[in-house]
Protein backbone atom coordinates (compact mmCIF):
# COMPACT_ATOMS: atom_id res chain seq x y z
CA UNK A 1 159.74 68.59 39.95
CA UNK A 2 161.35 67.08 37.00
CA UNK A 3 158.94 69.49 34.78
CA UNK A 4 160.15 72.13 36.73
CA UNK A 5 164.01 71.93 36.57
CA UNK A 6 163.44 71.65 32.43
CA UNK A 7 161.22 74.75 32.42
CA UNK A 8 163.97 76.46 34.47
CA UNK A 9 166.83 74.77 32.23
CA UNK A 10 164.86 76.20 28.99
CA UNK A 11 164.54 79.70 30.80
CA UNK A 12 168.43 79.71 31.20
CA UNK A 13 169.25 78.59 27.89
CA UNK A 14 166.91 81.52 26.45
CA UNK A 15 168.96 84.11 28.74
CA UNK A 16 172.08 82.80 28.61
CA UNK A 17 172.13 81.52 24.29
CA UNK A 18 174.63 83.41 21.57
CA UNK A 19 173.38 87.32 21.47
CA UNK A 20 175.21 88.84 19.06
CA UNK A 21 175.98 92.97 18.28
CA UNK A 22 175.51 94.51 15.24
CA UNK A 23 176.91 97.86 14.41
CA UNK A 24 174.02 100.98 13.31
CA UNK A 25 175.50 102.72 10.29
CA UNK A 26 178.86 100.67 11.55
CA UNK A 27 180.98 102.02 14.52
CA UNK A 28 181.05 105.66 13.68
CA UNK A 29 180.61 107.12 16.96
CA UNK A 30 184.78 106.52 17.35
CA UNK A 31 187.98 108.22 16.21
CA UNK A 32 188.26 108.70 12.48
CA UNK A 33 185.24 107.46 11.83
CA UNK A 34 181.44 108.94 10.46
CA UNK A 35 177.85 107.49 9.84
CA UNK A 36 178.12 104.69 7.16
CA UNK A 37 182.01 105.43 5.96
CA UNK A 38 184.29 102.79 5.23
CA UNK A 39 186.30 103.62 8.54
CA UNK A 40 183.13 102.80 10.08
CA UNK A 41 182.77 99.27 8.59
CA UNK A 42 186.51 98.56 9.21
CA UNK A 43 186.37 99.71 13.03
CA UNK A 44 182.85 97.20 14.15
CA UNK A 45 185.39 94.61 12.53
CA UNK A 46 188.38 96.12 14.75
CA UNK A 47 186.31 95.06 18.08
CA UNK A 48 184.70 92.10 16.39
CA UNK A 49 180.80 92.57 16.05
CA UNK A 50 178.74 89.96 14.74
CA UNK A 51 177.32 92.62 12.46
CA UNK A 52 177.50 95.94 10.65
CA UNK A 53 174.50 97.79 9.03
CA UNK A 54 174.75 100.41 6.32
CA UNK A 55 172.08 102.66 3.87
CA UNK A 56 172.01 101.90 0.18
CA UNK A 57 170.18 104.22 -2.38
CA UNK A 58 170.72 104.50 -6.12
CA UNK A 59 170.79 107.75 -8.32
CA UNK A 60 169.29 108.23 -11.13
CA UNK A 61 171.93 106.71 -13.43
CA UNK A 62 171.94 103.50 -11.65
CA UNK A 63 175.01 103.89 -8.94
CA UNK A 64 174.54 102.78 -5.93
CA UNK A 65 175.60 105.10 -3.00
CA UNK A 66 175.51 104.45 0.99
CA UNK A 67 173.94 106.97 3.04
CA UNK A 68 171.30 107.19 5.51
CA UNK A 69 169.20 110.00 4.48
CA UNK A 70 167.71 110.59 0.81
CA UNK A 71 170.10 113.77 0.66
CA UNK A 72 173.48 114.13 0.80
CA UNK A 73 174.85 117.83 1.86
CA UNK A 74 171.32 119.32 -0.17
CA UNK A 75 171.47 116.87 -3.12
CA UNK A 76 168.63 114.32 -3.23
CA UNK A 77 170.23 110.85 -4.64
CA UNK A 78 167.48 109.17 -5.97
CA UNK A 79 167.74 111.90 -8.52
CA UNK A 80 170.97 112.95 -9.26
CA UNK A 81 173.79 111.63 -11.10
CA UNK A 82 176.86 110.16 -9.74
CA UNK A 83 178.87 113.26 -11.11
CA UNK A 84 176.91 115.38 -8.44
CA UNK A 85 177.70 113.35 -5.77
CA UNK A 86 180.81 111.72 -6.31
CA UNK A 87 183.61 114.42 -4.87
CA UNK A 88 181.33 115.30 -1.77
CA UNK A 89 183.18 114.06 1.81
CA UNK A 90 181.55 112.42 5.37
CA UNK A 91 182.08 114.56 8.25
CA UNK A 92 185.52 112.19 8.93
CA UNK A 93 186.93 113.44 5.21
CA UNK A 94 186.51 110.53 3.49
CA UNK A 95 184.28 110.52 0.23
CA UNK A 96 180.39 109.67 -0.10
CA UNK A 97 181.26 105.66 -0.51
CA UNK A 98 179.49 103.68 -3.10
CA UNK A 99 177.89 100.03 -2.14
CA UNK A 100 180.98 98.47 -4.40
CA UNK A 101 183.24 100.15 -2.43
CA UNK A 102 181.73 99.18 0.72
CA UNK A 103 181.34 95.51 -0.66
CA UNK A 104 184.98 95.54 -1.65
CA UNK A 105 186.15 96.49 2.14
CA UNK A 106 184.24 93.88 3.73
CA UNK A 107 185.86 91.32 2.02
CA UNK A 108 188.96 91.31 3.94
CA UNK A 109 187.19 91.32 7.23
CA UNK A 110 184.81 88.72 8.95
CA UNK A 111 182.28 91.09 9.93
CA UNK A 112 178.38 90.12 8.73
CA UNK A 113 177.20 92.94 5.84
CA UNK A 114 173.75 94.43 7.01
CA UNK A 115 172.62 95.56 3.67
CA UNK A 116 169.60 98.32 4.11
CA UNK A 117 167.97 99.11 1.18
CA UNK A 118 166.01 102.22 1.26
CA UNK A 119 162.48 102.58 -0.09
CA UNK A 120 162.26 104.03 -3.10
CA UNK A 121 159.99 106.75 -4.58
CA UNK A 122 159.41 105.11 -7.61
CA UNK A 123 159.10 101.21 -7.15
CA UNK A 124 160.79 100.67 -10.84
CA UNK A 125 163.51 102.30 -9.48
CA UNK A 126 163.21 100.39 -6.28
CA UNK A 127 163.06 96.91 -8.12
CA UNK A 128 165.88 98.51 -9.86
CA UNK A 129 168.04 98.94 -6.69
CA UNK A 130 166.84 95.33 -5.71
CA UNK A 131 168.75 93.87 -8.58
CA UNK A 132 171.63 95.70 -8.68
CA UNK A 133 172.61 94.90 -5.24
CA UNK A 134 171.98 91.28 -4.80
CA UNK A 135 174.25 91.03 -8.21
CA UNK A 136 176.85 93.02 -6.97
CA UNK A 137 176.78 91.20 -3.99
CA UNK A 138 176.95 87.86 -5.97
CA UNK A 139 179.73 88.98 -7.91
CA UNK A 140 181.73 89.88 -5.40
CA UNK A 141 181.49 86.66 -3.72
CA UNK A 142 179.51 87.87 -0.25
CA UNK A 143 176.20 85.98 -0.27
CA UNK A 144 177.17 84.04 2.62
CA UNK A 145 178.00 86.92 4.31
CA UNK A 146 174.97 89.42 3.72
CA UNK A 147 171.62 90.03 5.03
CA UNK A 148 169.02 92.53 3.57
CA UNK A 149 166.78 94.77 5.64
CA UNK A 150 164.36 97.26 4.55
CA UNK A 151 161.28 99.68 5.31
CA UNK A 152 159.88 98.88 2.11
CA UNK A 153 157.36 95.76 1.94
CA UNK A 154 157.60 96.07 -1.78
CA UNK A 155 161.09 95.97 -1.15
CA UNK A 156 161.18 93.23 1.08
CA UNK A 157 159.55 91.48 -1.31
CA UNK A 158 161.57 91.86 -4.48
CA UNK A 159 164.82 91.13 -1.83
CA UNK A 160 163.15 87.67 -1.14
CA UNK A 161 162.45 86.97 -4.62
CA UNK A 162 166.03 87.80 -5.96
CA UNK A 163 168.30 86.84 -3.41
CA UNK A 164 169.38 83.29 -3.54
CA UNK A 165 167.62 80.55 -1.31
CA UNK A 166 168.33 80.68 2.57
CA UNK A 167 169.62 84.48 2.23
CA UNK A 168 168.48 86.21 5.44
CA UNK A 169 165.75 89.19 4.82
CA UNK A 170 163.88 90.72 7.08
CA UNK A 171 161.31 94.39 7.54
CA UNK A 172 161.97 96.72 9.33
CA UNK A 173 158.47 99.03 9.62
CA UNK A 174 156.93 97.37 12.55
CA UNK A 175 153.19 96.71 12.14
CA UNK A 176 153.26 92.97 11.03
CA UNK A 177 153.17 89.81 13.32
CA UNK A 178 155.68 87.05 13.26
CA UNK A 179 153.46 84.51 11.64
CA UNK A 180 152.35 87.55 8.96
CA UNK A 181 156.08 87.53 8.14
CA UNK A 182 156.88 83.94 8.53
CA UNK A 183 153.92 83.69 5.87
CA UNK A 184 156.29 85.65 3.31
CA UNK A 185 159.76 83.90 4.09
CA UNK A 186 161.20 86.55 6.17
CA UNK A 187 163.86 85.42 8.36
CA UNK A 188 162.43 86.60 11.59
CA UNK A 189 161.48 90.05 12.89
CA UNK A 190 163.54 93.17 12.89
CA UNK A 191 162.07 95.90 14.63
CA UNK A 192 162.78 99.24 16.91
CA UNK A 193 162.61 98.86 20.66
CA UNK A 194 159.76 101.21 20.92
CA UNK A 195 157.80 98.40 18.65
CA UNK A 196 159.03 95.38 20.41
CA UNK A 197 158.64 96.99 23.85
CA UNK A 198 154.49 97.44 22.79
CA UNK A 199 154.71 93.86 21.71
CA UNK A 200 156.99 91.70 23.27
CA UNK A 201 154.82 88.41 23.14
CA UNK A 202 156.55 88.46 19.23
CA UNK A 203 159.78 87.46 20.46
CA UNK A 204 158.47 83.95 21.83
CA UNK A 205 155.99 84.01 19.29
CA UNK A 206 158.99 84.33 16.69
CA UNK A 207 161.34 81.75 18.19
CA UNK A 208 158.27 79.25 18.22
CA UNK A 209 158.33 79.45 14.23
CA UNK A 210 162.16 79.35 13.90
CA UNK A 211 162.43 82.63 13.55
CA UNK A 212 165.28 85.44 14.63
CA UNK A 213 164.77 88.91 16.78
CA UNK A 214 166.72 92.08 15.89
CA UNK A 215 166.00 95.15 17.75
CA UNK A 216 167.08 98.28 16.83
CA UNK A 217 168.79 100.76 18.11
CA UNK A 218 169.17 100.20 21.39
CA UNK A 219 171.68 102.85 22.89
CA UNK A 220 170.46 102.86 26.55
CA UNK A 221 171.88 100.65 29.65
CA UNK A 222 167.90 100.06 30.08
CA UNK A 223 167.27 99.05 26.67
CA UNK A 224 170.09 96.60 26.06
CA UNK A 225 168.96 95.13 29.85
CA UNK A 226 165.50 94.63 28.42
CA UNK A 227 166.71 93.38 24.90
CA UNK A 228 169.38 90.82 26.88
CA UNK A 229 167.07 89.56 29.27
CA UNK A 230 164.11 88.42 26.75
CA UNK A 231 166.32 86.81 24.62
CA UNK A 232 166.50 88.38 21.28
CA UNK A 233 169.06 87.33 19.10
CA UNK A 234 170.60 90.25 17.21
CA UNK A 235 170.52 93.98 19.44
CA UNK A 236 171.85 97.44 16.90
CA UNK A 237 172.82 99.71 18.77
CA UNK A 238 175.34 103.05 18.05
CA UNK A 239 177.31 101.60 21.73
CA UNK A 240 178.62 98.54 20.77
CA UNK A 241 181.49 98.35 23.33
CA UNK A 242 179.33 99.08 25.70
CA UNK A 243 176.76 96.55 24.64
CA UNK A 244 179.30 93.55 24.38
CA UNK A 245 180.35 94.27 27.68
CA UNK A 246 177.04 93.86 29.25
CA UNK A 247 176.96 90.57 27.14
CA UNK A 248 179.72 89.37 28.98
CA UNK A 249 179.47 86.41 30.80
């Protein structure tokens, strides 16, 4: 019986522990705001999410720009110049932001950065990208407040490597095990719901090796219900009012 009660106890606590929202591309989908824009960032602050996620590429002379896609209204960044990109707007009016623009904003607020860096073509200029961000990140005085996702295991990689000790980093592409990232440092498993709906045994299996879940991007009543009651830690999703309301106790 006494087994019993602390196998139900431990069941509770898995339900019931810290689950915590984080913005995809920041809380765009309300007034004012657009996909990865500074209004974005400053609104999943407004309603207080644990998180908010944004796109980093780099053009060809080194800048490094935040969008999702590799173009930007027909212009591919990874090679074009600043100059080309610079005056362009987001669908809310405000102008193509730069990571150091982004970084500079979340300083005032409490909101965790979710720094995605996009793969590459080239993997110089990848490694390049790499660099760039975890020292402007450093001098702006945010690595206790950043985390680094990324499709890229190269990527991944190089994040781990440069980013100081402890700094959360995790892959986002979906075909390795808990214990294959655990074996390269990764802070836990960060995956879409179709991948951790195939596999859900990783979510124990991650918790069992200290490890966190993010799942991503979970937009339907169903999905958040499935992502709440197995416990994962972190759930992205574009709804995150409605999400924190379902997390309410």
């Amino acid at each position: 019986m006494r087994r019993l009660m602390m196998l139900l106890l431990a069941i509770a606590f898995v339900t019931a522990s810290a689950q915590e929202v984080i913005c995809h591309r920041g809380y765009w989908d309300a007034d004012g705001s657009a996909q990865n824009s500074i209004r974005s960032l400053v609104k999943a602050d407004s309603i207080g999410a644990w998180g908010s996620e944004f796109d980093v590429w780099m053009t060809a002379d080194g800048v490094l720009v935040v969008n999702h896609d590799a173009t930007f209204e027909g212009v591919t960044i990874e090679t074009a110049k600043w100059k080309q990109l610079k005056d362009k707007r987001l669908k809310n009016g405000e102008p193509l932001p730069t990571l150091e623009q982004m970084l500079e904003c979340g300083k005032g607020l409490k909101t965790r950065l979710i720094v995605e860096m996009k793969p590459h073509t080239s993997r110089e200029q990848e490694l390049e990208a790499a660099r760039k961000i975890v020292k402007m990140v450093k001098k702006m005085g945010l690595e206790d407040r950043v985390e680094y996702i990324t499709f890229s295991l190269q990527g991944m990689k190089n994040l781990k490597e440069l980013a100081p000790d402890g700094t959360p980093v995790y892959y986002l592409n979906g075909e390795l095990s808990p214990l294959q990232l655990a074996e390269f440092g990764m802070a836990g498993i960060d995956y879409s719901i179709k991948v951790m709906r195939e596999h859900p045994q990783w979510i124990d299996e991650a918790h069992s090796l200290g490890m966190k879940v993010n799942v991503w991007t979970v937009n339907s009543d169903r999905d958040m219900e499935w992502c709440i009651n197995y416990g994962v830690d972190y759930i992205t999703t574009n709804a995150p009012e409605k999400l924190q309301h379902k997390l309410l106790p």
